[in-house]
C-alpha atoms as a PDB file:
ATOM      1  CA  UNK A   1     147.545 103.958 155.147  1.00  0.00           C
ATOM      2  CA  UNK A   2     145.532 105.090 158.439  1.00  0.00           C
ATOM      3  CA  UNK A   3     145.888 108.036 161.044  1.00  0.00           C
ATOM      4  CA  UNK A   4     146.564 106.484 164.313  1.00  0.00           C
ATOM      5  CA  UNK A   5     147.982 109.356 166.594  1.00  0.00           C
ATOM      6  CA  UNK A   6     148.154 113.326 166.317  1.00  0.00           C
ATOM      7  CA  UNK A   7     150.680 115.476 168.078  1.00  0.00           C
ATOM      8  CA  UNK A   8     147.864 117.836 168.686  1.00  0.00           C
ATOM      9  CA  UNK A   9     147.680 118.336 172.793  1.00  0.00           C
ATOM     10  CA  UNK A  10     144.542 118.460 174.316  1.00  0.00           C
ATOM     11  CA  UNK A  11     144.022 120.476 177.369  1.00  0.00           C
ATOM     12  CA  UNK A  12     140.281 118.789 178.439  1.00  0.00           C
ATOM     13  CA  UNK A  13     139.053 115.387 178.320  1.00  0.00           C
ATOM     14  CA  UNK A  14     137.327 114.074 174.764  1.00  0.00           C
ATOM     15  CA  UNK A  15     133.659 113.272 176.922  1.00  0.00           C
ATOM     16  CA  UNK A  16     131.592 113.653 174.191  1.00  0.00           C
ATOM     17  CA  UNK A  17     133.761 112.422 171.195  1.00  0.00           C
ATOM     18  CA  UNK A  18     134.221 109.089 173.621  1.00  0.00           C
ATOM     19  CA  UNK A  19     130.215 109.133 173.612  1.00  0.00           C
ATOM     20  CA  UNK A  20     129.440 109.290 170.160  1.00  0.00           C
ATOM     21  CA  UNK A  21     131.468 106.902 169.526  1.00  0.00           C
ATOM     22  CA  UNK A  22     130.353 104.703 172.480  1.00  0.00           C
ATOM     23  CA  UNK A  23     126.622 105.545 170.765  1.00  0.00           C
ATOM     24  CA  UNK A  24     128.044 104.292 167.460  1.00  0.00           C
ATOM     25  CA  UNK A  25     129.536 101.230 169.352  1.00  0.00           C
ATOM     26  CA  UNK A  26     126.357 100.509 171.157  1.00  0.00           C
ATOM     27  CA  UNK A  27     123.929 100.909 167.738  1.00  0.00           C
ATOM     28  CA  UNK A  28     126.092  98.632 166.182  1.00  0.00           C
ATOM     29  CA  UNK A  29     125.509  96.117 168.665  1.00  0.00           C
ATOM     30  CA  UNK A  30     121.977  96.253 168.142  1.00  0.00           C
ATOM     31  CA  UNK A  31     122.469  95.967 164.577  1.00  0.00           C
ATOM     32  CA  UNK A  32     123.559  92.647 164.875  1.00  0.00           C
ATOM     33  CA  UNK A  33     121.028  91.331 167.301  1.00  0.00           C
ATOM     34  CA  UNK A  34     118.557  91.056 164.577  1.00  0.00           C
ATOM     35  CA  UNK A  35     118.945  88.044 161.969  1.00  0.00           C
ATOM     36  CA  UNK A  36     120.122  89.517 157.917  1.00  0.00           C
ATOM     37  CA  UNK A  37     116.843  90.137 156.908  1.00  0.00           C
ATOM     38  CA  UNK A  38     115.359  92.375 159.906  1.00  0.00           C
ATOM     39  CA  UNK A  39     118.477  94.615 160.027  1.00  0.00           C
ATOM     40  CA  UNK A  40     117.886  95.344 156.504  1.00  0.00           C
ATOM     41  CA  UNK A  41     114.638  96.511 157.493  1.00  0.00           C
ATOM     42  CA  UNK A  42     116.359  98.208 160.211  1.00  0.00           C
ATOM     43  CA  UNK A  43     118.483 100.205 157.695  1.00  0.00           C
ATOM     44  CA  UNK A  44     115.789 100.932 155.424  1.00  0.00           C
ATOM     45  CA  UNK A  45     113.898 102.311 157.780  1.00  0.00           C
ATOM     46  CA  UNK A  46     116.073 104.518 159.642  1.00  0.00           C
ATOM     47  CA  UNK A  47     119.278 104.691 157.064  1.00  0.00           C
ATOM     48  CA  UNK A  48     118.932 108.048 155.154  1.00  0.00           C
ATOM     49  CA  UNK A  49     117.225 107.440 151.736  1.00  0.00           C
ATOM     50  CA  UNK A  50     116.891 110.629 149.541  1.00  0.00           C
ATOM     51  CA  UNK A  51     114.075 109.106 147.945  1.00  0.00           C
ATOM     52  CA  UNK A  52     111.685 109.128 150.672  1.00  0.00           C
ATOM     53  CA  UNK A  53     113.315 111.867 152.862  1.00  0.00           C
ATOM     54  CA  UNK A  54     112.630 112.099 156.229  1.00  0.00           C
ATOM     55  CA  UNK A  55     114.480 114.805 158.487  1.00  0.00           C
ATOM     56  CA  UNK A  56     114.673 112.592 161.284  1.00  0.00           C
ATOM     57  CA  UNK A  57     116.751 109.848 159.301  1.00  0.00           C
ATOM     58  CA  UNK A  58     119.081 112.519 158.544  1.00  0.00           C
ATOM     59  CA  UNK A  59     120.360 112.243 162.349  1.00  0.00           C
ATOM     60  CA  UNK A  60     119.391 108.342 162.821  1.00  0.00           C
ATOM     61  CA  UNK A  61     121.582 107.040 159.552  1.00  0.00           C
ATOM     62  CA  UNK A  62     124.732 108.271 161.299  1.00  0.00           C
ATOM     63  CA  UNK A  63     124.663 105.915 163.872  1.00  0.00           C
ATOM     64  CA  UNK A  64     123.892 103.194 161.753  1.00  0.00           C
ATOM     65  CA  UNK A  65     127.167 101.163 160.221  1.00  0.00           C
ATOM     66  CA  UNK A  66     127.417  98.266 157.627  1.00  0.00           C
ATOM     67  CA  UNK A  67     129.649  96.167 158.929  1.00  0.00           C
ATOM     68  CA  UNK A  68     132.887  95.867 161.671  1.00  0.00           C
ATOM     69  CA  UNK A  69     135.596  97.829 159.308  1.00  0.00           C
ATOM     70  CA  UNK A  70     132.957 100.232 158.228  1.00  0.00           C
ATOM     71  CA  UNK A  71     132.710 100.849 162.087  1.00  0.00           C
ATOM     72  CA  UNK A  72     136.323 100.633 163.068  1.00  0.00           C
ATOM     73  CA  UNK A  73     137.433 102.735 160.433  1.00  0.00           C
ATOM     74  CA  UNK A  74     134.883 105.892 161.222  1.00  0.00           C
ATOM     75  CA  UNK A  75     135.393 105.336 164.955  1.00  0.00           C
ATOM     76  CA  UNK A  76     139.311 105.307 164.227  1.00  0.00           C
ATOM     77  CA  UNK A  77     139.139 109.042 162.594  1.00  0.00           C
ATOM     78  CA  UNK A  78     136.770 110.299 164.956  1.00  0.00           C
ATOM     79  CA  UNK A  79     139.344 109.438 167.634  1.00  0.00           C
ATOM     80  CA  UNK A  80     142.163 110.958 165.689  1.00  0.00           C
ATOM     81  CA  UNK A  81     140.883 114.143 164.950  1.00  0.00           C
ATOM     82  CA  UNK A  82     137.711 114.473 167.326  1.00  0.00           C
ATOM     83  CA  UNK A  83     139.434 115.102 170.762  1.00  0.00           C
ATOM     84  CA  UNK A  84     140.886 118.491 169.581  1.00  0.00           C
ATOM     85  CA  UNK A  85     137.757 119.942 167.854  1.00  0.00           C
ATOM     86  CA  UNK A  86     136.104 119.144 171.190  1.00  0.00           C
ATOM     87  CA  UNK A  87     138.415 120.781 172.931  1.00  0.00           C
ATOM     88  CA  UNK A  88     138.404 123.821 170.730  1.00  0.00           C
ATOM     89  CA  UNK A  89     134.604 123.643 171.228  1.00  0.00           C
ATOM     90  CA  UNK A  90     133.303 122.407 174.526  1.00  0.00           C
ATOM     91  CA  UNK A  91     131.355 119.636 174.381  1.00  0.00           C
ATOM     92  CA  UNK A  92     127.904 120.791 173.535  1.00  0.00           C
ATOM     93  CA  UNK A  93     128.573 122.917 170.947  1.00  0.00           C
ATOM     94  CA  UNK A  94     131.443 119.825 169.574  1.00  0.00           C
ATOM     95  CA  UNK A  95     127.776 117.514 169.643  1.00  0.00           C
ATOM     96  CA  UNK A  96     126.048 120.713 167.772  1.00  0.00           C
ATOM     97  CA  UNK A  97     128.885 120.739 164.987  1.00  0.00           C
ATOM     98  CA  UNK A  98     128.900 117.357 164.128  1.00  0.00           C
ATOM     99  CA  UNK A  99     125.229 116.765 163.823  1.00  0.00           C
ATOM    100  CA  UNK A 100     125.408 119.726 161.828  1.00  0.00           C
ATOM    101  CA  UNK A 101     128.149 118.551 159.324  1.00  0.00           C
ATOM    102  CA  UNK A 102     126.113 115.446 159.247  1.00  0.00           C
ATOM    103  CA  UNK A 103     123.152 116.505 157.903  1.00  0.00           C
ATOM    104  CA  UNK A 104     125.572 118.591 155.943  1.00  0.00           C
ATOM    105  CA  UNK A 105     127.109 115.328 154.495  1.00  0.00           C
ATOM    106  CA  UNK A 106     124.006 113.682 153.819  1.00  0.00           C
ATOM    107  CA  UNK A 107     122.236 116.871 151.807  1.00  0.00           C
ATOM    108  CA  UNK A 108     125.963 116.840 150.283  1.00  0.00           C
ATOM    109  CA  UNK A 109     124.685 113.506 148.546  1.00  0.00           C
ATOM    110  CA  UNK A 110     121.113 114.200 147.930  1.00  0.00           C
ATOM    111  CA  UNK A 111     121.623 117.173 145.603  1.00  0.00           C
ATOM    112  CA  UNK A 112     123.923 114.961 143.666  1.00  0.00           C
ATOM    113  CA  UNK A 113     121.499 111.982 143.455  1.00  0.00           C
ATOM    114  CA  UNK A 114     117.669 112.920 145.435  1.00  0.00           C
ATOM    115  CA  UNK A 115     116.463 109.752 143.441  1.00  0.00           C
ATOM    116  CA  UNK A 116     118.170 107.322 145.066  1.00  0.00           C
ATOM    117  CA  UNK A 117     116.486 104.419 146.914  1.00  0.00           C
ATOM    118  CA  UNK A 118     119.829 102.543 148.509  1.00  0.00           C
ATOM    119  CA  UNK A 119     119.788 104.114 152.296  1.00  0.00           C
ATOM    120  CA  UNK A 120     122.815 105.976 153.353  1.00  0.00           C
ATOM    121  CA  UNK A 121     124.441 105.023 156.526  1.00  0.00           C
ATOM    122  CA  UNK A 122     127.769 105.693 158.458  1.00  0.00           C
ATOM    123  CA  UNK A 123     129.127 108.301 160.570  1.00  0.00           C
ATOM    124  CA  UNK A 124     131.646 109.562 157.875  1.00  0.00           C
ATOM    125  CA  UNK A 125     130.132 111.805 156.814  1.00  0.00           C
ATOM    126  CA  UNK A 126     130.166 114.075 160.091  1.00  0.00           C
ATOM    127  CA  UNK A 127     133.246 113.026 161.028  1.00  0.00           C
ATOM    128  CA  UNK A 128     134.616 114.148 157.768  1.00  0.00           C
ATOM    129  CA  UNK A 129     133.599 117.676 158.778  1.00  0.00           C
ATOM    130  CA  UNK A 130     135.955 117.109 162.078  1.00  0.00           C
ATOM    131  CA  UNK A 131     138.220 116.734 159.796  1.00  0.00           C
ATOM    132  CA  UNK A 132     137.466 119.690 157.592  1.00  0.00           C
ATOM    133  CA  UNK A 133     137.435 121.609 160.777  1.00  0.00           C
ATOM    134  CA  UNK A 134     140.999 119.977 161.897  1.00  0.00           C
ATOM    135  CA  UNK A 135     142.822 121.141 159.028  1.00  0.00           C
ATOM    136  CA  UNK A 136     141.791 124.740 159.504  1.00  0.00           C
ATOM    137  CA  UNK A 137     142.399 125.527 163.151  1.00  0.00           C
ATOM    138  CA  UNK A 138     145.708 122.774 163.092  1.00  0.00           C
ATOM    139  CA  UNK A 139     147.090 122.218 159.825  1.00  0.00           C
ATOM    140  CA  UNK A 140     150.911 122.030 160.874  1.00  0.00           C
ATOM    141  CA  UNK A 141     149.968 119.442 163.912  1.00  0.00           C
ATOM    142  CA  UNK A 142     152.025 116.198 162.649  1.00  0.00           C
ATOM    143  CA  UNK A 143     149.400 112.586 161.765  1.00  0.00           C
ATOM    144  CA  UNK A 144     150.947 109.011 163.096  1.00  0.00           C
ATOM    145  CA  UNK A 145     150.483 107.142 159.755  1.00  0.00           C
ATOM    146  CA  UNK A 146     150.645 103.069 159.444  1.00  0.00           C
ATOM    147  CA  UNK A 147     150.862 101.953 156.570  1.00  0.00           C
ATOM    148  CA  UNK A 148     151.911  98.285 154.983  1.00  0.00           C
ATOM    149  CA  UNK A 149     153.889  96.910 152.508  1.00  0.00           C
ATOM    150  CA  UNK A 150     155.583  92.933 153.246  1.00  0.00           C
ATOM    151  CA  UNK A 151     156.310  95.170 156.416  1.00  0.00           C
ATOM    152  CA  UNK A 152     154.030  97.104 158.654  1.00  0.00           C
ATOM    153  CA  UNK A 153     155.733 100.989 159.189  1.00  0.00           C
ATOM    154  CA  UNK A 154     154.561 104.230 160.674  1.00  0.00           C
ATOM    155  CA  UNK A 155     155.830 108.159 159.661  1.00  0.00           C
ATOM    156  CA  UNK A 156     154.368 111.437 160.420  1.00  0.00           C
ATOM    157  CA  UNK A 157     152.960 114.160 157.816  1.00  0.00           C
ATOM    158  CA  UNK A 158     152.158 117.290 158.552  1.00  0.00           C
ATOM    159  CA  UNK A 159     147.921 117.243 159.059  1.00  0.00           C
ATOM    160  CA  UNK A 160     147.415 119.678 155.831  1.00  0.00           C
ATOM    161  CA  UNK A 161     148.670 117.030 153.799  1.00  0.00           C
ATOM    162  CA  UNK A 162     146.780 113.932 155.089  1.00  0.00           C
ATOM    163  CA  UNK A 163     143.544 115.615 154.831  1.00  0.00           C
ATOM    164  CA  UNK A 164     143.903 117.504 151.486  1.00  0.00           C
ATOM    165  CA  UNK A 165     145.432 114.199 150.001  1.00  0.00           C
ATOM    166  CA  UNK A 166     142.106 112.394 151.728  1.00  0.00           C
ATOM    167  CA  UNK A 167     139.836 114.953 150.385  1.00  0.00           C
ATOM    168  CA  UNK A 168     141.079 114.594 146.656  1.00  0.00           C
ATOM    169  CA  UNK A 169     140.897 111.002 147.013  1.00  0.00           C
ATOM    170  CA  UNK A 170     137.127 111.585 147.814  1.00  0.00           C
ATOM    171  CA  UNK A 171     136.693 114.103 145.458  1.00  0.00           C
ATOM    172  CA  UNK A 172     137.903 111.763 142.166  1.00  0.00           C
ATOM    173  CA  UNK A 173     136.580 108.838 143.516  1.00  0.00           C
ATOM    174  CA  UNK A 174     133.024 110.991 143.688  1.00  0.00           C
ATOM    175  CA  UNK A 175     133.690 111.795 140.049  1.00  0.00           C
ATOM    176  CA  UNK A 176     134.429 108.602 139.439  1.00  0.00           C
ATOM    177  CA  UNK A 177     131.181 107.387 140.630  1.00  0.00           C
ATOM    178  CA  UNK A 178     128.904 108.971 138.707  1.00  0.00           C
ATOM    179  CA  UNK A 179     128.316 106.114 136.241  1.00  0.00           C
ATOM    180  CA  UNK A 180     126.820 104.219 139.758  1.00  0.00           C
ATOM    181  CA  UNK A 181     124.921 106.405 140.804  1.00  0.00           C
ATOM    182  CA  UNK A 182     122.946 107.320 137.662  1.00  0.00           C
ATOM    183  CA  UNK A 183     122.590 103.262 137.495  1.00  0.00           C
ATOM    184  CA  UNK A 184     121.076 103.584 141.402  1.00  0.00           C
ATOM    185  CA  UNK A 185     123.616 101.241 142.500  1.00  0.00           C
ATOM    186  CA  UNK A 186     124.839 101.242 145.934  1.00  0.00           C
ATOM    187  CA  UNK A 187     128.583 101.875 146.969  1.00  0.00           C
ATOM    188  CA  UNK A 188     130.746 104.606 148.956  1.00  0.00           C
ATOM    189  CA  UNK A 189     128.509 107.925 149.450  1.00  0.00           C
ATOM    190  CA  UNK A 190     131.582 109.656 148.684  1.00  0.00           C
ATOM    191  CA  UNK A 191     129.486 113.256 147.747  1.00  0.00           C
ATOM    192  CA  UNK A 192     128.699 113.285 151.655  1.00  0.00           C
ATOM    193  CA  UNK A 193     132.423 112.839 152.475  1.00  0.00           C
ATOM    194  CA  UNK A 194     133.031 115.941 150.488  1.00  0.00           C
ATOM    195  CA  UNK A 195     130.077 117.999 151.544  1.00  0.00           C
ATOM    196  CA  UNK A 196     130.860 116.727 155.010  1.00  0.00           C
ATOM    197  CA  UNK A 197     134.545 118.184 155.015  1.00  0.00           C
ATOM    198  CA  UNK A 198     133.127 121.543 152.893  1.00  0.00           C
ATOM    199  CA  UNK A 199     130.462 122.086 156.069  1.00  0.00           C
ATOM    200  CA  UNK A 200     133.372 121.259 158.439  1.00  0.00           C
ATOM    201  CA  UNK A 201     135.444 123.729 156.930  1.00  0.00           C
ATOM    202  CA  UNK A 202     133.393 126.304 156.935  1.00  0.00           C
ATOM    203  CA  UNK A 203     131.156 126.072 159.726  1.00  0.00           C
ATOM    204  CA  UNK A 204     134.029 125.843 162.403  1.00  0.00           C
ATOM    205  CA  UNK A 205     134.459 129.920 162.055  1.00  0.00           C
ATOM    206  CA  UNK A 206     131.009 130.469 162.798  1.00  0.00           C
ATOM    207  CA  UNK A 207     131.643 128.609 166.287  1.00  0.00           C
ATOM    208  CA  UNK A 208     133.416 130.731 169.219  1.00  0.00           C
ATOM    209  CA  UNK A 209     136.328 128.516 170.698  1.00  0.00           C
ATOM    210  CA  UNK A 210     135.592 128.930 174.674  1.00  0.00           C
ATOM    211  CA  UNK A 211     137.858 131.074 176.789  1.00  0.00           C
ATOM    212  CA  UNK A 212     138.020 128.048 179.079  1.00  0.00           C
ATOM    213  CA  UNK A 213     140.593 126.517 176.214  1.00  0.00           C
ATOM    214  CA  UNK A 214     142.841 129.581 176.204  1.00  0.00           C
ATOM    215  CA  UNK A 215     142.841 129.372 179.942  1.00  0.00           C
ATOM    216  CA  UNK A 216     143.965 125.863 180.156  1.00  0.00           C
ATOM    217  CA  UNK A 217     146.625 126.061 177.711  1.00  0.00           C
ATOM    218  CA  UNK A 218     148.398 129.469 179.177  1.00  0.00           C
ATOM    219  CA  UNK A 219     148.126 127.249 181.762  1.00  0.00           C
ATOM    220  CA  UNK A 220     149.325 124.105 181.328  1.00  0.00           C
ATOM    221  CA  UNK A 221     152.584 125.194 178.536  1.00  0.00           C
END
């Protein structure tokens, strides 16, 4: 099952969530210039590896994405539940927050394993703090879910309820994972998906929503 729609109104236009993810778009692109074995230098290089930590990688690994579903699926979310947290925001301080709940995701990771040598890549783990930040300032908006079974159908939840059941997804599957990451193996960073959503959560009440919003919707309702 996948978000596709939120009943959430915005009252500005999503400028910078459209440009991160054009960024995203536009990385990815030059991922696949390169042939297989120069984009795994590529990743090495500037993917996140906790190993050999480098600030700077902490903010280059999120633009950085495996393959076409791994890229779809992030930009999908950050879509979803990006437009409103801008608008809540503005857009600098919306850019501010999710580099912020980036490196959040990432440290999120390296406390759990700060031996590992497999590079980290993938913007989910600051878009998982959107989403930590979405279900505390609009919990009751209503999600546009698809799922698929024989038949492809859609139904609404209320947005508490998507998120918390995708949070304790990440959470047990993080537990569950344990046994690969003590082996080093690679897989689903799934510790920066839940220190991601933690930051997002938390860090969204330490950021003002503008007047400017309040303005525009007394106006526009």
């Amino acid at each position: 099952m996948i978000p596709i729609h939120d009943s959430q109104r915005s009252f500005s236009k999503p400028v910078m969530t459209t440009l991160i993810i054009g960024l995203n778009a536009l990385a990815f692109l030059f991922e696949l210039s390169f042939d297989p074995f120069t984009r795994n230098d590529l990743i090495a290089a500037f993917g996140f590896v906790p190993e050999h930590f480098h600030w700077f990688t902490l903010f280059t690994s999120m633009f950085l994405h495996s393959g076409w579903m791994h890229l779809l699926g992030n930009m999908l979310f950050l879509w979803v539940f990006g437009d409103n947290i801008e608008d809540i925001l503005g857009r600098g301080n919306f850019l501010v927050f999710y580099l912020l709940c980036g490196v959040a995701a990432a440290m999120g990771q390296y406390l759990i394993n700060p031996d590992s040598r497999v590079p980290m890549i993938g913007a989910s783990g600051a878009i998982a703090g959107i989403m930590g930040a979405y279900m505390m300032k609009f919990p009751h908006a209503r999600i546009t879910m698809v799922g698929w079974f024989i038949i492809i159908f859609s139904f609404d939840l209320p947005a508490y309820a998507v998120l918390l059941y995708w949070f304790a997804l990440q959470f047990f599957s993080g537990f569950g994972s344990i046994s690969d990451i003590q082996s080093r193996s690679g897989g689903t960073a799934f510790f920066a998906h839940i220190g991601g959503f933690i930051a997002g959560m938390a860090l969204i009440h330490l950021f003002k929503t503008r007047d400017l919003y309040r303005q525009r919707r007394d106006l526009l309702w």
